[in-house]
Protein backbone atom coordinates (compact mmCIF):
# COMPACT_ATOMS: atom_id res chain seq x y z
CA UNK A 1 80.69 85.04 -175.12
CA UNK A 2 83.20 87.14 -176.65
CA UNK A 3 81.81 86.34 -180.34
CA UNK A 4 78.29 86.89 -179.38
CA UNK A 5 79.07 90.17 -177.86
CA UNK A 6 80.92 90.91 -181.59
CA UNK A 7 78.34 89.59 -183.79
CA UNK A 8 75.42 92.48 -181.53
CA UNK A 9 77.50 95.48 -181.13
CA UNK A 10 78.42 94.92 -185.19
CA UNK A 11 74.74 95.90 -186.04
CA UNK A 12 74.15 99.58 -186.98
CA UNK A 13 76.68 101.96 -187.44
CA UNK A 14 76.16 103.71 -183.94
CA UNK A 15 77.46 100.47 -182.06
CA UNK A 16 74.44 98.67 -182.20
CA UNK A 17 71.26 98.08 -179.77
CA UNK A 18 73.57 97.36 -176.56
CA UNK A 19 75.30 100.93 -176.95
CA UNK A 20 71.96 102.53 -177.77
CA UNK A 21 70.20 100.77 -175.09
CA UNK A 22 72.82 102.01 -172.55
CA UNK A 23 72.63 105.35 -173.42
CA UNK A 24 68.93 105.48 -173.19
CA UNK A 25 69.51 104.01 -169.69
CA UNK A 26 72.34 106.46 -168.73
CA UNK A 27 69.62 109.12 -170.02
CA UNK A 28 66.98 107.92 -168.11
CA UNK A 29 69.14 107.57 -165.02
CA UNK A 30 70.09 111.13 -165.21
CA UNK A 31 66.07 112.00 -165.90
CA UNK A 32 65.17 111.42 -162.46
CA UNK A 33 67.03 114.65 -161.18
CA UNK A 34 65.86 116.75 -164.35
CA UNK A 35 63.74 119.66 -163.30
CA UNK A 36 61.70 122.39 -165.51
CA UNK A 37 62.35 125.91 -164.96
CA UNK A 38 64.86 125.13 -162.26
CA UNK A 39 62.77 128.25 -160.26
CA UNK A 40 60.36 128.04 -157.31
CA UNK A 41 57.09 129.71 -158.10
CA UNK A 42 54.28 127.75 -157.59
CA UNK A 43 52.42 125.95 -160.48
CA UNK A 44 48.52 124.53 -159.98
CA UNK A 45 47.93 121.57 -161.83
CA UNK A 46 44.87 120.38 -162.19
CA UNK A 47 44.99 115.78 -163.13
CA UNK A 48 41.44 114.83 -164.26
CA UNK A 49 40.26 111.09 -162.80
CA UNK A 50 40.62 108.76 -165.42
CA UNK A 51 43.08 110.77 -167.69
CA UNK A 52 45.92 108.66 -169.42
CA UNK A 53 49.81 109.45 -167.93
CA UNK A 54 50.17 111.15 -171.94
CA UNK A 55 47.29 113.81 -170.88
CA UNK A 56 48.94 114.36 -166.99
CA UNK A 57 52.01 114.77 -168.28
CA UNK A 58 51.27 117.88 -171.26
CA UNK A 59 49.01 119.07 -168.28
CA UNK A 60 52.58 119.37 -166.25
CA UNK A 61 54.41 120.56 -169.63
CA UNK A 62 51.71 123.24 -170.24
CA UNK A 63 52.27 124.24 -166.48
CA UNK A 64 55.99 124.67 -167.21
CA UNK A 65 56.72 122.03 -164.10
CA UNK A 66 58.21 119.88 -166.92
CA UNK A 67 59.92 120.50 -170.11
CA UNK A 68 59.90 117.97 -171.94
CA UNK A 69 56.81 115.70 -171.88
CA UNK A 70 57.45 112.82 -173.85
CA UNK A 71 60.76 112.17 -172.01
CA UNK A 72 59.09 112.42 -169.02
CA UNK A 73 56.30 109.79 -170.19
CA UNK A 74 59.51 107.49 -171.13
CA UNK A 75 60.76 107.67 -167.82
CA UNK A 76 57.44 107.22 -165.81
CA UNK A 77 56.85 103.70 -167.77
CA UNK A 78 60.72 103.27 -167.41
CA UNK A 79 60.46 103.42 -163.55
CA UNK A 80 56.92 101.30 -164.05
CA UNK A 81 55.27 104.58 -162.67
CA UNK A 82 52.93 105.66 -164.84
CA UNK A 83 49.47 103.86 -164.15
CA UNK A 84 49.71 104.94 -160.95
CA UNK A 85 48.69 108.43 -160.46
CA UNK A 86 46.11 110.29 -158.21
CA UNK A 87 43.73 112.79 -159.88
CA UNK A 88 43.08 115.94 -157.72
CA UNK A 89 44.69 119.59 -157.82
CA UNK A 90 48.57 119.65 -156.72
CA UNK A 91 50.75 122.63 -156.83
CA UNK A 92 54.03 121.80 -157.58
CA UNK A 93 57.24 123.90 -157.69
CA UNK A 94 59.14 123.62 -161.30
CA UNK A 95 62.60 122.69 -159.26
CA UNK A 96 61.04 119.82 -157.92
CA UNK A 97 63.17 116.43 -159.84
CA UNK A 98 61.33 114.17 -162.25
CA UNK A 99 61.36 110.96 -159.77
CA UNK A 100 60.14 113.72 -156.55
CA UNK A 101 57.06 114.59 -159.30
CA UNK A 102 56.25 110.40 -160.26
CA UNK A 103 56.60 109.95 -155.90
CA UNK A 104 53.82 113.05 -155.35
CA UNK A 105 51.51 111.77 -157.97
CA UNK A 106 51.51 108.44 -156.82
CA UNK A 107 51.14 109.34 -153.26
CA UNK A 108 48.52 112.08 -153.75
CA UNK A 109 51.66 114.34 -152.13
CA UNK A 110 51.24 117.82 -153.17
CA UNK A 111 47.38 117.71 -153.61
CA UNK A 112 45.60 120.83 -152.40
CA UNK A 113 41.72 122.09 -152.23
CA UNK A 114 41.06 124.76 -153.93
CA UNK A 115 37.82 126.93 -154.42
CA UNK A 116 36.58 129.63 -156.14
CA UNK A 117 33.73 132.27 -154.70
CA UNK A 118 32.23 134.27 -157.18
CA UNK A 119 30.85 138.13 -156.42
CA UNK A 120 27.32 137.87 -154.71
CA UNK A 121 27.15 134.59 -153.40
CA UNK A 122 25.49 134.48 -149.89
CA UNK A 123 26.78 132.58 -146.97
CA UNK A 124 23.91 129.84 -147.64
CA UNK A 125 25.57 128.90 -151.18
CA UNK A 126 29.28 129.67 -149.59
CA UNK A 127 29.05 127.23 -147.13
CA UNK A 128 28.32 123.88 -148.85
CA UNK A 129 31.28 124.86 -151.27
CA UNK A 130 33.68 124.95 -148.71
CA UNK A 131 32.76 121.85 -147.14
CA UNK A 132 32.87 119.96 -150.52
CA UNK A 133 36.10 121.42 -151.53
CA UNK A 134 38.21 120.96 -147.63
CA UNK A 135 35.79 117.50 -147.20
CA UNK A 136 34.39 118.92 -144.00
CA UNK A 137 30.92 118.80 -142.15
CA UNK A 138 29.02 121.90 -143.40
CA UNK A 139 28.33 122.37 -140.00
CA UNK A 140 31.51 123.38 -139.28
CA UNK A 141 31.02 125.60 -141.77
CA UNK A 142 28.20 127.02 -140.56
CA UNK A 143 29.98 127.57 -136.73
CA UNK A 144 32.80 128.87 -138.12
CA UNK A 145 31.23 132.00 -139.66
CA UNK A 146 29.36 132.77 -136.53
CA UNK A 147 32.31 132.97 -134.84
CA UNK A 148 31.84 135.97 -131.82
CA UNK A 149 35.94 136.95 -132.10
CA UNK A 150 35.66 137.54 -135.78
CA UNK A 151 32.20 139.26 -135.49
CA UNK A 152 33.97 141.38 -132.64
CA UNK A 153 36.77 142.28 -135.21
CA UNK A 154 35.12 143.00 -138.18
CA UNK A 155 32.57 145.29 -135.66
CA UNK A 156 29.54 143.62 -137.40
CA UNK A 157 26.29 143.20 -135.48
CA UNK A 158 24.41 140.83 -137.38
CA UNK A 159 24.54 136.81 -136.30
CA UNK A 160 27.03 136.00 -139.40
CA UNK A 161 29.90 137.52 -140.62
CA UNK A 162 27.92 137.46 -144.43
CA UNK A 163 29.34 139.79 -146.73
CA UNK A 164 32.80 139.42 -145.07
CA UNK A 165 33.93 136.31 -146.88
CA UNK A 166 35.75 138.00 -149.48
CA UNK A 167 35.23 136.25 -153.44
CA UNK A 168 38.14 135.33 -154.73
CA UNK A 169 40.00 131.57 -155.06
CA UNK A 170 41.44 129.98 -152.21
CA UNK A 171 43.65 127.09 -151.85
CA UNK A 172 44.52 125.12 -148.71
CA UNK A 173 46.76 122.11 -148.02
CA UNK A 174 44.76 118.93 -146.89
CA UNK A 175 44.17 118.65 -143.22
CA UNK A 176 42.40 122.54 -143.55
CA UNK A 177 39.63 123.01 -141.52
CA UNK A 178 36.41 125.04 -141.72
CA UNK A 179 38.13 127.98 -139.87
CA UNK A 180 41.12 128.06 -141.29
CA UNK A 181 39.20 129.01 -144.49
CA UNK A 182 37.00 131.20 -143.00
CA UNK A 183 39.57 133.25 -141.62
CA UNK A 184 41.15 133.33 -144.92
CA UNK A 185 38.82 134.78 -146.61
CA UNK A 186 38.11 137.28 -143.86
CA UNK A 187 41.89 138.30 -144.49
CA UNK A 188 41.84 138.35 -148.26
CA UNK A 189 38.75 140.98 -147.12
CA UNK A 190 41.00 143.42 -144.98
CA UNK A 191 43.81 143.19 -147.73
CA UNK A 192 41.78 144.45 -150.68
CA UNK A 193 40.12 147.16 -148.14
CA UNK A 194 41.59 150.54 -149.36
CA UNK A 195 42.31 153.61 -146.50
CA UNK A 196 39.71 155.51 -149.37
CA UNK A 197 37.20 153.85 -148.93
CA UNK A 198 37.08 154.35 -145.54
CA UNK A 199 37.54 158.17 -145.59
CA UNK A 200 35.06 157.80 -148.18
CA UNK A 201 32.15 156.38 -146.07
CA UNK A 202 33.17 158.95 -143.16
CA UNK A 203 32.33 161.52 -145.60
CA UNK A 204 28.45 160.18 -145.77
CA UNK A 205 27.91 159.00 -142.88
CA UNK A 206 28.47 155.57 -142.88
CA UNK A 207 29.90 152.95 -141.27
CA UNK A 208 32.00 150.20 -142.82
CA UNK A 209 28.99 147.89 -142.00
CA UNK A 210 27.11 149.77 -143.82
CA UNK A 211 28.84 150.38 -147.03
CA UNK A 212 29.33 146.93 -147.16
CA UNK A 213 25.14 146.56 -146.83
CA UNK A 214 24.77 148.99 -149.49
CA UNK A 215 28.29 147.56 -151.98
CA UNK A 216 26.08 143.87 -151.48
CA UNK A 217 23.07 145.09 -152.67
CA UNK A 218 24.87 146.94 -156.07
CA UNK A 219 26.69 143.34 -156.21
CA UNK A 220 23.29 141.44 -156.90
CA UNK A 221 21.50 144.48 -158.74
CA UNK A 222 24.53 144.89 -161.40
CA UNK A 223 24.76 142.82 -164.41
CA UNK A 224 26.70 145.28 -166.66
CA UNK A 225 29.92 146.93 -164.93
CA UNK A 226 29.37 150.21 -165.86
CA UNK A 227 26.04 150.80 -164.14
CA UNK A 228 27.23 149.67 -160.82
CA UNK A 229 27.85 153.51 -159.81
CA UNK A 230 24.67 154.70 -161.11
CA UNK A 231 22.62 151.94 -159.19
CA UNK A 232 24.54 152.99 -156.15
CA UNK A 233 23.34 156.87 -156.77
CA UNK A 234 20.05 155.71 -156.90
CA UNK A 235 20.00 154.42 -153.67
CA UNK A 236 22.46 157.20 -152.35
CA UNK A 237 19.89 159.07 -153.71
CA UNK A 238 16.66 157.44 -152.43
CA UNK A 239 18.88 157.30 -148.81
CA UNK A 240 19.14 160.97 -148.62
CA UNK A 241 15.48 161.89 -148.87
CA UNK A 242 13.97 158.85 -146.58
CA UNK A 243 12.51 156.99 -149.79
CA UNK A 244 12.96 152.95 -149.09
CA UNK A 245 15.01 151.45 -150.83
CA UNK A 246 12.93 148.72 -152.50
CA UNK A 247 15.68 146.22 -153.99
CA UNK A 248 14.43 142.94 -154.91
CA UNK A 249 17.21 141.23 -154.45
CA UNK A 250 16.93 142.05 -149.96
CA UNK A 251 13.50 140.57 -150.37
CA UNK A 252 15.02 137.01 -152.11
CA UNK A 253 17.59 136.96 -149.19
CA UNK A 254 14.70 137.41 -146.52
CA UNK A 255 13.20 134.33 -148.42
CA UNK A 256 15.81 132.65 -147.88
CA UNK A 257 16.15 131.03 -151.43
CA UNK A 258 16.83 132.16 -155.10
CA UNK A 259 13.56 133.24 -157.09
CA UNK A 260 13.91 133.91 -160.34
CA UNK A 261 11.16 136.65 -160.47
CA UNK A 262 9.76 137.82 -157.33
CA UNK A 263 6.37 138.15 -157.27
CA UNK A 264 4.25 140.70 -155.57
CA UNK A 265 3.05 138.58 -152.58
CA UNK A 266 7.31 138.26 -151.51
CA UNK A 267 6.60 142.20 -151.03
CA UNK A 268 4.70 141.25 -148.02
CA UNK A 269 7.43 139.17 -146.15
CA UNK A 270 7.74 140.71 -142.53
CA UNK A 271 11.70 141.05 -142.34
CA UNK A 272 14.53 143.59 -141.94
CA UNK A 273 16.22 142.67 -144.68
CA UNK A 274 12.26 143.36 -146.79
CA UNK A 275 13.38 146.90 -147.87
CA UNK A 276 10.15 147.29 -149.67
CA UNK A 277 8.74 147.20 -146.03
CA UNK A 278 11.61 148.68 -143.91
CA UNK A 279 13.01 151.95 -144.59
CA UNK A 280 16.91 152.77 -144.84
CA UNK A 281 19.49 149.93 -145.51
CA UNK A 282 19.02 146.31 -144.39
CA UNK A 283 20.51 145.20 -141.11
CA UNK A 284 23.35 143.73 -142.87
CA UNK A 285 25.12 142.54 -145.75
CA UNK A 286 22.90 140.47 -147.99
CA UNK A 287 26.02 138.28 -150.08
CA UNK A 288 29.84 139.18 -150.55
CA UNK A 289 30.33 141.79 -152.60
CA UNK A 290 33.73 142.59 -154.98
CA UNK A 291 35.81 144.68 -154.58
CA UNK A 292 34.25 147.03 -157.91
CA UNK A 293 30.70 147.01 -155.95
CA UNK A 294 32.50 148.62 -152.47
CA UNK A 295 34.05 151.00 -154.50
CA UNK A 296 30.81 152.30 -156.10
CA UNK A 297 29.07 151.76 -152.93
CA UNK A 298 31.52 154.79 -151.42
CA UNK A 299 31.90 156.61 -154.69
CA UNK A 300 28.28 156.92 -156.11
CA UNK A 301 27.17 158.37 -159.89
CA UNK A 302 26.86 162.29 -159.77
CA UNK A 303 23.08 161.51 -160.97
CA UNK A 304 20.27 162.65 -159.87
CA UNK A 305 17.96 158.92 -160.83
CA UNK A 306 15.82 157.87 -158.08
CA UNK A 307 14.19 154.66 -160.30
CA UNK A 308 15.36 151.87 -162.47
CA UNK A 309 14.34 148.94 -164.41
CA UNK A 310 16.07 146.01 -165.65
CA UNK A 311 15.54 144.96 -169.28
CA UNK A 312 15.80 141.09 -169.94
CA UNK A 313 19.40 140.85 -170.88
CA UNK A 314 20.33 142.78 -167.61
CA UNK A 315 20.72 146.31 -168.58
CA UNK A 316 18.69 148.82 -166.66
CA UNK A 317 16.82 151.84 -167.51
CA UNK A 318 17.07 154.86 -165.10
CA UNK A 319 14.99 157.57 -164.61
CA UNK A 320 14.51 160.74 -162.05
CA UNK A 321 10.58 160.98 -161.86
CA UNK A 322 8.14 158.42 -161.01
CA UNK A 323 6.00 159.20 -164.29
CA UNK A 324 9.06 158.64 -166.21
CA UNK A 325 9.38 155.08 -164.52
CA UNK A 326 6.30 154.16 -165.22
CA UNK A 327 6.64 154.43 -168.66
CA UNK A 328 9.98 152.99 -168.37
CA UNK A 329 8.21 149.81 -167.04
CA UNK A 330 5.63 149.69 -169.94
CA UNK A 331 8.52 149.53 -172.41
CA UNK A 332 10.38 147.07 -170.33
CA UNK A 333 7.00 144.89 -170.43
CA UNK A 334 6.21 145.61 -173.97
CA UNK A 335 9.80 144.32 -175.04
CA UNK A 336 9.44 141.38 -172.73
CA UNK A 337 5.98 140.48 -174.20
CA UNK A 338 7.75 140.64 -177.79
CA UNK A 339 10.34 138.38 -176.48
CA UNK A 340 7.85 135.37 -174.85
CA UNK A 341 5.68 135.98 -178.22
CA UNK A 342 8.66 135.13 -180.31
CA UNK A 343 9.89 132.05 -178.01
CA UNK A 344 6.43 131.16 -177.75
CA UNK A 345 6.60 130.00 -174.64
CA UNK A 346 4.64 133.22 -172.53
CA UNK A 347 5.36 133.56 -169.03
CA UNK A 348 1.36 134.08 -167.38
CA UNK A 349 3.24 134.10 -163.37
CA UNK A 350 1.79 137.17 -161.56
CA UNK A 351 5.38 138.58 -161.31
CA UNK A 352 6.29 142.41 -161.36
CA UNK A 353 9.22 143.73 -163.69
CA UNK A 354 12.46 144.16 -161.65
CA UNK A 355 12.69 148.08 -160.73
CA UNK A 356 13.12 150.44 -158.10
């Protein structure tokens, strides 16, 4: 025994395999209490299904919850723990050891839900994103933001608290219900609501409800940030002398669905929220607005435009007199002919261009 143990640690000038071996084994030992930044903030991380332990762990090094990858990949097959990791979003915290990291991928621990909300999305397209990110009936959904105490507290009248789910990204633990995230995103909408705004809206006239009816409307009109406080002086404007307000996009929510153009006969839907029908704003907000279309709901263009019409890549033309719409319209429909003539693919729907 005493030869054989010779003749090994005599290969190599480091002491041999046995010696290197044991070191890597003291290392790897010692690995399962490493940590990354050795601080607490909260990293996301987000572990694709079907990704190999190489890609999850540079997914945890790019994070900064580990440092170094490749040692980390050594000890996961070390510990026989790396083909055994759940895909999902976890946040981890960079103090958290190697072997605590191997233990919460393995047993999906730290796995949260997370969601994003863009600007303008209704309560219809809200909804089934919340259930699919928390794994909850839509129905609950659908209860939760027709709750009476939150409609009490925000002081809204209309059936739903729409408008009032603030956009932003959420994340919840699992186990989060339908509420829980409704009452989030209520909450994320009082934080971002500034004290200005409100002496703002005091100012005109308004109520909270309704700059939030009018901030909805700029949400879905604007395409290019700049012209969000000149589309809000248009209707400011159009307000002030009794003109409706004729915005397309109140006559695709009293539809009920997305249209890409709407077409002349949608004018003649009998609804509230029709403001080609029904004078002054709608009865409520028609999709959550951000937090850029509130402010330019309360501080409006000094311009005196009553009209405007969108051009196909979004950007609007505004004008002050009804003659100088019109003509407006004619180049908007001349340059959208051009367009369909060069794709070759003309569009022959009885739609009308999208102005005010």
């Amino acid at each position: 025994m005493t030869g054989m143990v010779r003749v090994v640690g005599s290969v190599g000038s480091g002491g041999g395999p046995v010696r290197a071996v044991m070191r890597s084994t003291r290392w790897l030992l010692l690995a399962a209490g490493m940590t990354a930044c050795g601080d607490s903030v909260p990293r996301r991380v987000v572990i694709p299904a079907g990704v190999t332990f190489r890609v999850a762990a540079d997914s945890l090094a790019r994070r900064g919850v580990v440092r170094f990858p490749r040692a980390f990949r050594a000890y996961a097959s070390w510990t026989k723990r790396d083909r055994t990791i759940r895909a999902g979003t976890y946040e981890f915290r960079s103090e958290q050891g190697w072997g605590e990291l191997l233990d919460a991928l393995a047993g999906g621990r730290g796995l949260v839900h997370t969601f994003t909300i863009p600007e303008g999305y209704a309560i219809r397209t809200i909804a089934p994103v919340i259930a699919k990110a928390l794994e909850v009936p839509l129905d609950s959904v659908e209860v939760a933001v027709r709750d009476s105490a939150l409609r009490r507290r925000l002081d809204v009248p209309t059936p739903t608290i729409e408008g009032y789910l603030f956009p932003d990204t959420y994340t919840f633990p699992p186990g989060a219900t339908a509420r829980d995230a409704v009452l989030a995103m209520v909450e994320r909408f009082d934080d971002i609501w500034k004290p200005a705004w409100d002496s703002a809206a005091r100012a005109m006239a308004f109520t909270r409800h309704d700059v939030m009816s009018l901030a909805a409307i700029i949400e879905k009109e604007a395409r290019i940030a700049e012209e969000r406080p000149v589309i809000s002086a248009v209707y400011h404007n159009r307000l002030r002398i009794g003109m409706r307000l004729q915005a397309d996009p109140t006559v695709q929510y009293a539809l009920g669905r997305h249209v890409e153009r709407v077409l002349y006969k949608d004018l003649e839907i009998d609804s509230k929220y029709n403001t080609y029908r029904y004078a002054g704003l709608p009865p409520g907000p028609i999709a959550s607005p951000g937090a850029a279309s509130i402010e330019a709901a309360v501080f409006p263009a000094s311009v005196p435009y009553l009209y405007f019409v969108a051009h196909p890549d979004g950007h609007h033309e505004f004008r002050t007199t009804f003659r100088e719409h019109t003509e407006a319209i004619r180049q908007v429909r001349s340059g959208r002919r051009a367009l369909e003539k060069a794709s070759k693919s003309p569009d022959k729907s009885p739609t009308k261009p999208r102005s005010r």
